[in-house]
Protein backbone atom coordinates (compact mmCIF):
# COMPACT_ATOMS: atom_id res chain seq x y z
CA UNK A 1 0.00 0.00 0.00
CA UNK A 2 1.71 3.46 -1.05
CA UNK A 3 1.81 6.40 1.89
CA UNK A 4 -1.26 8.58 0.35
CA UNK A 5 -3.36 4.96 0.18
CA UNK A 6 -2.47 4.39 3.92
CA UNK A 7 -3.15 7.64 4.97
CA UNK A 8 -6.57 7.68 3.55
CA UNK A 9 -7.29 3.97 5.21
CA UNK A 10 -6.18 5.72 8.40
CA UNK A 11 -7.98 8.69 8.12
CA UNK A 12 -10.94 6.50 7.30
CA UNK A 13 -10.53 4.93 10.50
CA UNK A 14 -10.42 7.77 12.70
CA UNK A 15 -13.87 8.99 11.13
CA UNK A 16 -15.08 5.57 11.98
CA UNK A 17 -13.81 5.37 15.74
CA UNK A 18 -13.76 9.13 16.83
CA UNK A 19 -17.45 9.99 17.02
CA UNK A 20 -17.64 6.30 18.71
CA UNK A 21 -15.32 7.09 21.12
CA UNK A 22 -16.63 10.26 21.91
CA UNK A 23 -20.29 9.19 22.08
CA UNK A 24 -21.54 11.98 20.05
CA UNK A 25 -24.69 12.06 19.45
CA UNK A 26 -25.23 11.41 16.05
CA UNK A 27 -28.22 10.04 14.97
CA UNK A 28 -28.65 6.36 15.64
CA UNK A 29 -26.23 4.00 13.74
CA UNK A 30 -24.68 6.78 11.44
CA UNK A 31 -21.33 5.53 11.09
CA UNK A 32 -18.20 5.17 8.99
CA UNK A 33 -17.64 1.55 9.59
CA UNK A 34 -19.35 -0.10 6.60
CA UNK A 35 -17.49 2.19 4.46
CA UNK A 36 -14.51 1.33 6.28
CA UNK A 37 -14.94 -2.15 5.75
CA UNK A 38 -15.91 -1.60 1.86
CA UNK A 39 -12.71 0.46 1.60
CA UNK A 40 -10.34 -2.07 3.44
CA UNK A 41 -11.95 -4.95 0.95
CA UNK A 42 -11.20 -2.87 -2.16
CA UNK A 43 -8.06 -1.65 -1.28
CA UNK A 44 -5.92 -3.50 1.35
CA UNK A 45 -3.51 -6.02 0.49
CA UNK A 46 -3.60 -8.85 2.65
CA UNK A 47 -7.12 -9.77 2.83
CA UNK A 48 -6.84 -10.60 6.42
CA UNK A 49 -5.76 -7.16 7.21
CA UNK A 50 -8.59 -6.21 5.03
CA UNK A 51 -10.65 -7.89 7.11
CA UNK A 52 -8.84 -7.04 10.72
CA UNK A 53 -8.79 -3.20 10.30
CA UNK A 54 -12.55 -2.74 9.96
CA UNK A 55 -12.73 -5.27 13.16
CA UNK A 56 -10.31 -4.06 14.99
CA UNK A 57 -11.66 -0.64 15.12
CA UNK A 58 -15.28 -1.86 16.10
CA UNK A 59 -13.66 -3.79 18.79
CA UNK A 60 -11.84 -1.37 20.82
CA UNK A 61 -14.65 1.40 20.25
CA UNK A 62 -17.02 -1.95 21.55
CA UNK A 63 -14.01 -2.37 24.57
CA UNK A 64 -14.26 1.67 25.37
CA UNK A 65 -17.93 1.94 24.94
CA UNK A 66 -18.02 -1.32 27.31
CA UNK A 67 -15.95 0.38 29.95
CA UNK A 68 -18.04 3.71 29.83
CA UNK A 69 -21.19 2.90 29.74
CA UNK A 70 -21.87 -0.73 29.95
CA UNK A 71 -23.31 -1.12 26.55
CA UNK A 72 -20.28 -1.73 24.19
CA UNK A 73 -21.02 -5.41 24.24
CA UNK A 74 -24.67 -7.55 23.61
CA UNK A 75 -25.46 -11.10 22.84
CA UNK A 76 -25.98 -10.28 19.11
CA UNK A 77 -22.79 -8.58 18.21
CA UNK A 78 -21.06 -10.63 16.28
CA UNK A 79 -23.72 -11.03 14.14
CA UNK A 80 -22.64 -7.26 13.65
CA UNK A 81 -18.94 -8.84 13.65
CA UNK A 82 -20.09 -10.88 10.57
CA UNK A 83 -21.71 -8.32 8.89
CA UNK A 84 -18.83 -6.00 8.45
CA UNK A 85 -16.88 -9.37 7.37
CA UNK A 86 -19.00 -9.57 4.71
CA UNK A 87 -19.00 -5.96 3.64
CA UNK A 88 -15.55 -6.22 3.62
CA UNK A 89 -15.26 -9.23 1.07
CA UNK A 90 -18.37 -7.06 -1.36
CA UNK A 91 -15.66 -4.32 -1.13
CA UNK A 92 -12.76 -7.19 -2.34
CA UNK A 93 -15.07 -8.14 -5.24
CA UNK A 94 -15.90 -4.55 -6.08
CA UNK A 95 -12.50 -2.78 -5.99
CA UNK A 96 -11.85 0.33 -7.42
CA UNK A 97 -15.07 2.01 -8.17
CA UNK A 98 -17.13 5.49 -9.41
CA UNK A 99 -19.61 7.02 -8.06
CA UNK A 100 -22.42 4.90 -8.84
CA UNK A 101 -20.51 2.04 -7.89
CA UNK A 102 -19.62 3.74 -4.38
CA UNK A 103 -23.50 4.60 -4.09
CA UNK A 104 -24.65 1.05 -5.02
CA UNK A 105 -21.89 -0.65 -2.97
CA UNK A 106 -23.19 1.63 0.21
CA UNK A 107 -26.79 1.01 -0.49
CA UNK A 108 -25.93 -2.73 -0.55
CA UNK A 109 -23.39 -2.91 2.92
CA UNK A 110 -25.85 -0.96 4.52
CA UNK A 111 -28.51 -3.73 3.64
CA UNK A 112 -26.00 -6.70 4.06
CA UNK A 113 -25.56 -4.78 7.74
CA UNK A 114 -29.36 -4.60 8.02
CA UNK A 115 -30.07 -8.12 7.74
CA UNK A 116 -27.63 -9.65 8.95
CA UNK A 117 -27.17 -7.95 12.54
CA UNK A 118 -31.33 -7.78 12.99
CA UNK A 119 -30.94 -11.72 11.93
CA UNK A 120 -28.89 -11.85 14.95
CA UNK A 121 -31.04 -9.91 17.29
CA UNK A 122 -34.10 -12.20 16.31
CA UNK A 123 -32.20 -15.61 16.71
CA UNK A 124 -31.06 -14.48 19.98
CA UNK A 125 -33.50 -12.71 21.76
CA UNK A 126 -35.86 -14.52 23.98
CA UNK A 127 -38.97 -16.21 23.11
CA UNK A 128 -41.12 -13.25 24.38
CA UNK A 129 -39.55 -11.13 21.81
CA UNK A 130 -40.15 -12.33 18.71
CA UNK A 131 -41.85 -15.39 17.77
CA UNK A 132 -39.71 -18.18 16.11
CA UNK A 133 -41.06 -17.94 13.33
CA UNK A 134 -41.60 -16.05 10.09
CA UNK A 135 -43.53 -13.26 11.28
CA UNK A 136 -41.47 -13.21 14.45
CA UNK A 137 -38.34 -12.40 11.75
CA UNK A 138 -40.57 -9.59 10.05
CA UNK A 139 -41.41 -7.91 13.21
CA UNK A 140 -37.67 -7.79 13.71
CA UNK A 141 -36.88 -6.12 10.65
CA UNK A 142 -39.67 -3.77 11.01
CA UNK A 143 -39.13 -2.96 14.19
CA UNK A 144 -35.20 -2.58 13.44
CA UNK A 145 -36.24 0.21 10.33
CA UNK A 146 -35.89 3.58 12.50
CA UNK A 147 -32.10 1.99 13.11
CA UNK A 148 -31.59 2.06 9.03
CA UNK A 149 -32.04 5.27 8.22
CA UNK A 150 -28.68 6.06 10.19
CA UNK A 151 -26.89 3.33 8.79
CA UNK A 152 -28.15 3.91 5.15
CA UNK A 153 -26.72 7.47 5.44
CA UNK A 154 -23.65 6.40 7.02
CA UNK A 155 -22.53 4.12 4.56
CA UNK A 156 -24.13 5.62 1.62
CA UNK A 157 -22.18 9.22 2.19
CA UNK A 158 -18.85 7.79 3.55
CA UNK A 159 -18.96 5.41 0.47
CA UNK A 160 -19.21 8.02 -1.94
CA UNK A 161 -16.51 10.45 0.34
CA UNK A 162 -14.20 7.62 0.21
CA UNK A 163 -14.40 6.06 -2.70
CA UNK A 164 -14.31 9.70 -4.22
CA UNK A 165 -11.12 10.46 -2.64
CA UNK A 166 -9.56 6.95 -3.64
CA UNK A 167 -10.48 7.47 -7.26
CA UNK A 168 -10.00 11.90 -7.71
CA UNK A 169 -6.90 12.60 -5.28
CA UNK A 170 -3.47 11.49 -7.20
CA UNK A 171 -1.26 8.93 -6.33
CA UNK A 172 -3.95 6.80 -4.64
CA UNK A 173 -3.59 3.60 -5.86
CA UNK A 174 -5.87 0.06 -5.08
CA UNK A 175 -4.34 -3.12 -4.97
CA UNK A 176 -5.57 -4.28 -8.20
CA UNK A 177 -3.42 -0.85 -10.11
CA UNK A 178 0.08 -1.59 -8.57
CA UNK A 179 1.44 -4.78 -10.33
CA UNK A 180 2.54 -7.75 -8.95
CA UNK A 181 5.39 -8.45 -11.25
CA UNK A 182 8.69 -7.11 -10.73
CA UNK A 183 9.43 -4.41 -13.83
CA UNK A 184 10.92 -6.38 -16.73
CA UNK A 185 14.57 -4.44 -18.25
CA UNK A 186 14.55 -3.76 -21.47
CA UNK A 187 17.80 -5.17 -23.38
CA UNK A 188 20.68 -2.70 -23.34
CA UNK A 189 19.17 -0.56 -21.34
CA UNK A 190 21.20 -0.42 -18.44
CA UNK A 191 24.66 -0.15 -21.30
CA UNK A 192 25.44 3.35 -21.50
């Protein structure tokens, strides 16, 4: 990863941890983290550090939101866990992309997040709940949807922000545009 592409994956970072960390109050779920995780995917060579950086910062905001308040950690949360593993892979099978491609992959993590971390809350939660059935699922969902609206702006506008950046700012470069073979020498070149 070249020094601009790492500085953008951190800075993408800190707008995903800082208004955790701070507790601001945003509105519900309006975070940077699915973006992160799309980024990481498209961008970050390994794919298990793709995969750690998004989790690692959810984890230690989870550890310091844990310590401060008692609610950094829940029975359903790695059902969240999972989610942004999978957002990360959409972002590995999406790469380097434009601006409907950043809109479309946000509008899809922010889905992906959607059902899989209400999936979680449903399979877990006590019998009283939600009923373990079909229509105890749907009443999930819908009772999940004033949750969404944070998390479809979240990832929808940090998509596009950085996705943007990777693709308009020079010398940011994805995985897939810096080759993996050493440069070949061309014959007499090096004969002066």
């Amino acid at each position: 990863m070249n020094k601009p592409l790492q500085l953008l994956v951190l800075s993408a970072c800190l707008i995903a941890v800082i208004p955790r960390l701070l507790s601001m109050p945003f509105e519900w779920n309006l975070s940077a983290l699915g973006a992160l995780a799309l980024l990481c995917g498209a961008t970050v060579q390994p794919r298990w550090l793709a995969l750690l950086i998004p989790l690692g910062c959810r984890f230690l905001t989870d550890c310091w939101l844990e310590a401060r308040t008692g609610h950094g950690f829940y029975n359903s949360m790695l059902f969240d866990y999972a989610a942004y593993g999978l957002i990360c892979l959409l972002g590995c099978s999406v790469g380097r992309v434009g601006p409907l491609g950043s809109l479309l992959s946000g509008i899809g993590s922010a889905i992906l997040f959607f059902v899989v971390s209400n999936f979680g809350v449903w399979i877990l939660a006590s019998d009283h709940y939600y009923a373990r059935d079909l229509s105890g699922l749907l009443n999930c969902y819908t009772a999940a949807v004033p949750f969404a609206r944070g998390t479809f702006l979240g990832d929808i506008a940090f998509s596009l922000i950085f996705f943007g950046l990777l693709n308009y700012l020079p010398g940011l470069q994805t995985r897939s545009a810096v080759s993996e073979e050493p440069a070949m020498e061309t014959p007499g070149a090096s004969e002066s």
